[in-house]
N, C-alpha and C. Protein backbone atom coordinates (compact mmCIF):
# COMPACT_ATOMS: atom_id res chain seq x y z
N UNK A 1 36.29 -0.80 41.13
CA UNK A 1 37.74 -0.79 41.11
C UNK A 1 38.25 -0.40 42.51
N UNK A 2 39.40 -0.97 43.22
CA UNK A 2 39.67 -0.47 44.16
C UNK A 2 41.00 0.17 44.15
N UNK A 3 40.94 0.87 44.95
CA UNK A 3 41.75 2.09 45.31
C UNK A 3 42.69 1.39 45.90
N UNK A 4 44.23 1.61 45.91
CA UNK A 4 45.02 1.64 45.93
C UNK A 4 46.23 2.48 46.00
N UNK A 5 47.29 2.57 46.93
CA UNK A 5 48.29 3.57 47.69
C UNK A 5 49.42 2.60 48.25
N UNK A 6 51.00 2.94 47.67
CA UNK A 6 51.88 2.57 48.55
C UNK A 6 52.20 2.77 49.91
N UNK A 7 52.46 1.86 50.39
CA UNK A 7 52.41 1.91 51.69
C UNK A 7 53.86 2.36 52.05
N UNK A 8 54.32 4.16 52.61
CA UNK A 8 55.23 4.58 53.30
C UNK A 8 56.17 5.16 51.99
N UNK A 9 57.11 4.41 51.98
CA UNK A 9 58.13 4.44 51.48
C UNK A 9 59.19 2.96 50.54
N UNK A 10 58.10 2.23 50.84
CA UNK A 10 58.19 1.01 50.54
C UNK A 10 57.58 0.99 48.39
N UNK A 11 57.74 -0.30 48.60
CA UNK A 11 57.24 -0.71 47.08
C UNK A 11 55.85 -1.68 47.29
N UNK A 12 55.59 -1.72 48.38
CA UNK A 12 54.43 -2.17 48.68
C UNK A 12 53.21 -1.54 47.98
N UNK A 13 52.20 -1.98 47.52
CA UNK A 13 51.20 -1.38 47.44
C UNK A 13 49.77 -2.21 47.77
N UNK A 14 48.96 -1.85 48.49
CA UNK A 14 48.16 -2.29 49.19
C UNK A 14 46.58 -1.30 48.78
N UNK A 15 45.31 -1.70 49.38
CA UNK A 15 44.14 -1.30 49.28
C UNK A 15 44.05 -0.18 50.30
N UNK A 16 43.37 0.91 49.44
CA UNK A 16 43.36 1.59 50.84
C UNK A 16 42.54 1.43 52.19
N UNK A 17 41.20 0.89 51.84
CA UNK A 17 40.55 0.14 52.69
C UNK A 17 41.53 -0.83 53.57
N UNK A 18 41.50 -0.72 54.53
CA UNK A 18 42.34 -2.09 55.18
C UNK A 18 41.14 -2.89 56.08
N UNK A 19 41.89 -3.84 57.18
CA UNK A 19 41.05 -4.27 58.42
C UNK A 19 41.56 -4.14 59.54
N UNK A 20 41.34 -3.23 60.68
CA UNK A 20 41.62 -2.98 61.80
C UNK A 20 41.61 -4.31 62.89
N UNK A 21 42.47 -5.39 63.62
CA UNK A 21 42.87 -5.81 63.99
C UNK A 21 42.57 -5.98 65.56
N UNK A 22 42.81 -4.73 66.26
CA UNK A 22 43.14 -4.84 67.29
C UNK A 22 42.13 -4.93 68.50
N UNK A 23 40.89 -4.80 67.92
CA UNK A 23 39.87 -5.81 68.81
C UNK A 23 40.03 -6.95 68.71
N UNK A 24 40.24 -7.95 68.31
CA UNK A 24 40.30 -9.37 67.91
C UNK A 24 41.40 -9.72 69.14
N UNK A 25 41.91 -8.87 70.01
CA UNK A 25 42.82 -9.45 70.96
C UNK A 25 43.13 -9.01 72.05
N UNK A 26 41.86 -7.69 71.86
CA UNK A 26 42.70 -6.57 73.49
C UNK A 26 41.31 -5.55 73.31
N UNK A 27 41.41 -4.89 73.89
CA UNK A 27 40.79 -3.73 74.40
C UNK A 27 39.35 -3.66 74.65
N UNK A 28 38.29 -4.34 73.94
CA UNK A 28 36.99 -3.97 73.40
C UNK A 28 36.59 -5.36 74.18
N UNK A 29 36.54 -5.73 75.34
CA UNK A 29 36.27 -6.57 76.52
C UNK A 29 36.70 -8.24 75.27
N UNK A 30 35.85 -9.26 75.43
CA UNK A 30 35.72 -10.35 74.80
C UNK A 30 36.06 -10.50 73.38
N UNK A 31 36.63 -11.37 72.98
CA UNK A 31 36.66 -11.55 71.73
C UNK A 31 36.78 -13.35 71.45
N UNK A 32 36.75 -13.59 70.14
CA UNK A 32 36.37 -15.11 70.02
C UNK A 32 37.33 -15.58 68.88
N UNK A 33 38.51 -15.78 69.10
CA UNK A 33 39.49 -16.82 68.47
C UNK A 33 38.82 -16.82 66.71
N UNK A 34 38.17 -18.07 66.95
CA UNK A 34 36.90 -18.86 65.94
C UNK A 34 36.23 -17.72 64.89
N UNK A 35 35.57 -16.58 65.55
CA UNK A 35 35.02 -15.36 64.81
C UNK A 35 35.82 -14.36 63.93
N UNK A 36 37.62 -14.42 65.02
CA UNK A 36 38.11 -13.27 64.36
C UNK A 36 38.95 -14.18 63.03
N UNK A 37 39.26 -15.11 63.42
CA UNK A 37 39.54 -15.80 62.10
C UNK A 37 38.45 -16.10 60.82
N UNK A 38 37.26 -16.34 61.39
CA UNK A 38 36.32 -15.86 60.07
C UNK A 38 36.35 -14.55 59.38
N UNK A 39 36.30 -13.49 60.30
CA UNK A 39 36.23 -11.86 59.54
C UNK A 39 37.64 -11.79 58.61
N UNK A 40 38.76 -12.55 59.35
CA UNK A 40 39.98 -12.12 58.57
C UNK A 40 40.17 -13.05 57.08
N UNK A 41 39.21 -14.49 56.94
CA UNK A 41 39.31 -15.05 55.52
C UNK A 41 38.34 -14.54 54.96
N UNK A 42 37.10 -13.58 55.60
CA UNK A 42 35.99 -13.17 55.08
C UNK A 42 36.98 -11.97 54.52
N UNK A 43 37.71 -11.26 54.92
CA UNK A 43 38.28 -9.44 54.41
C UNK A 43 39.07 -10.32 53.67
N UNK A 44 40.02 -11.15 53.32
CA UNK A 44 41.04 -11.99 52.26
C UNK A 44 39.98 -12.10 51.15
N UNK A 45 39.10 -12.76 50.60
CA UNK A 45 38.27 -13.22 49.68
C UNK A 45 37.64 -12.17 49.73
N UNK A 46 37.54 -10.84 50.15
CA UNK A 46 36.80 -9.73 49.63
C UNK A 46 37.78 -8.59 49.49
N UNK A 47 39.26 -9.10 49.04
CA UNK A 47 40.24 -8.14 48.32
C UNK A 47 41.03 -7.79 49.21
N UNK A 48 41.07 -7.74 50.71
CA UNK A 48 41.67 -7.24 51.84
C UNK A 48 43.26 -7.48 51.96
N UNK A 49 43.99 -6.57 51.70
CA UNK A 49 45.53 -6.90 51.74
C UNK A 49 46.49 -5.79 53.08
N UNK A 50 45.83 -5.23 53.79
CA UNK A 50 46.42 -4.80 54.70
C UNK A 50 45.43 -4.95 55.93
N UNK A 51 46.14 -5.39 56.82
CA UNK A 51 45.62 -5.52 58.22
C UNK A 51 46.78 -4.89 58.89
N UNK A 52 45.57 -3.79 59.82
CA UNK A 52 46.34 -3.54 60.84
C UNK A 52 46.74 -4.07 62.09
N UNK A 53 47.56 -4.41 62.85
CA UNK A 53 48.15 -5.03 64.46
C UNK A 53 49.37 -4.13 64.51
N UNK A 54 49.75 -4.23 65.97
CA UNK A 54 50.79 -4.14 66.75
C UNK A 54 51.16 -4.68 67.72
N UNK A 55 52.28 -5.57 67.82
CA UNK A 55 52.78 -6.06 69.03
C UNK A 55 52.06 -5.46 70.22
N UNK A 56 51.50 -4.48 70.80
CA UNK A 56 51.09 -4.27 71.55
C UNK A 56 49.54 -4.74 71.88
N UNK A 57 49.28 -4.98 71.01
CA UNK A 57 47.29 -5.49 70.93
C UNK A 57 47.52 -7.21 71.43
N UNK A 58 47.22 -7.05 73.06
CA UNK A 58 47.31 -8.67 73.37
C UNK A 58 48.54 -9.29 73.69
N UNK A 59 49.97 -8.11 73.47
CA UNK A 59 51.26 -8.39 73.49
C UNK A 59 51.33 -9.51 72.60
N UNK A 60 51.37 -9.58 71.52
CA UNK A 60 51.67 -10.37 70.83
C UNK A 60 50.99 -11.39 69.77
N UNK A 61 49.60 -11.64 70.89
CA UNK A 61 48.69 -12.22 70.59
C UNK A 61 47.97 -11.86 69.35
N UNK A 62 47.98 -11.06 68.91
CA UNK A 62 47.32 -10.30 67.80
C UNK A 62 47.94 -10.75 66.46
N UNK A 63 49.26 -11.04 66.20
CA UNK A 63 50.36 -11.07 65.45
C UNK A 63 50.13 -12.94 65.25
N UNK A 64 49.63 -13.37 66.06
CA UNK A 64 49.91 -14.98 66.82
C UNK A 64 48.36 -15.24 65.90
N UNK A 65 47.57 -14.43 66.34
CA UNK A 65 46.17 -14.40 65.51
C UNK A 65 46.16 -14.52 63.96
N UNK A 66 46.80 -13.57 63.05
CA UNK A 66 47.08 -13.31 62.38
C UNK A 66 47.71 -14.17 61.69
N UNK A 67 49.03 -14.56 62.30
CA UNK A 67 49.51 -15.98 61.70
C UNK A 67 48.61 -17.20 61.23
N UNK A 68 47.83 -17.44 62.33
CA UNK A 68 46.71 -18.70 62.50
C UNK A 68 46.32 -18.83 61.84
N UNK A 69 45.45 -17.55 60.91
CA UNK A 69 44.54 -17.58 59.90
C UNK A 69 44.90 -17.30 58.42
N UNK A 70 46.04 -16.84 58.70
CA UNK A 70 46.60 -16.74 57.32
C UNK A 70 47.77 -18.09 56.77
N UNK A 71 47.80 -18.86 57.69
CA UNK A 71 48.36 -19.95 57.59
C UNK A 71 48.08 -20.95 56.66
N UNK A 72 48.39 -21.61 55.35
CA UNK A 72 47.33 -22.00 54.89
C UNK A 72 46.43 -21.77 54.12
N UNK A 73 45.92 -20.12 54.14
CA UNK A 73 44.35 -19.75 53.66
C UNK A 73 45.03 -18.80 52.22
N UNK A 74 46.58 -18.37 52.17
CA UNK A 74 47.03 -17.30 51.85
C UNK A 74 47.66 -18.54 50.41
């Protein structure tokens, strides 16, 4: 069973497990377009409903990522 928590103050409720994001576009040297869109339909089909990004990871790019793969797959 998974665990589960609203998110903030919202009516959201999400997994508490999430997927951290912000290598897939910045910081952690290289990253691969092609790969991070696999991990992100691989965490979707294994229950994954919160991903973390911020406009700041890649300026934007991260968010742009995110779109790509959930485009479609969702």
């Amino acid at each position: 069973m998974r665990q589960t928590t609203t998110l903030g103050h919202s009516k959201l409720n999400v997994n508490r497990i999430g997927l951290g994001c912000m290598g897939m576009s910045e910081f952690y040297g290289s990253f691969n377009e092609q790969e991070s869109i696999k991990t992100l339909h691989k965490a979707i089909d294994l229950g994954v409903n919160f991903f973390d990004t911020a406009d700041m990871y890649g300026w934007g790019a991260n968010e742009q990522l995110l779109g790509k793969a959930f485009k479609g797959y969702l």
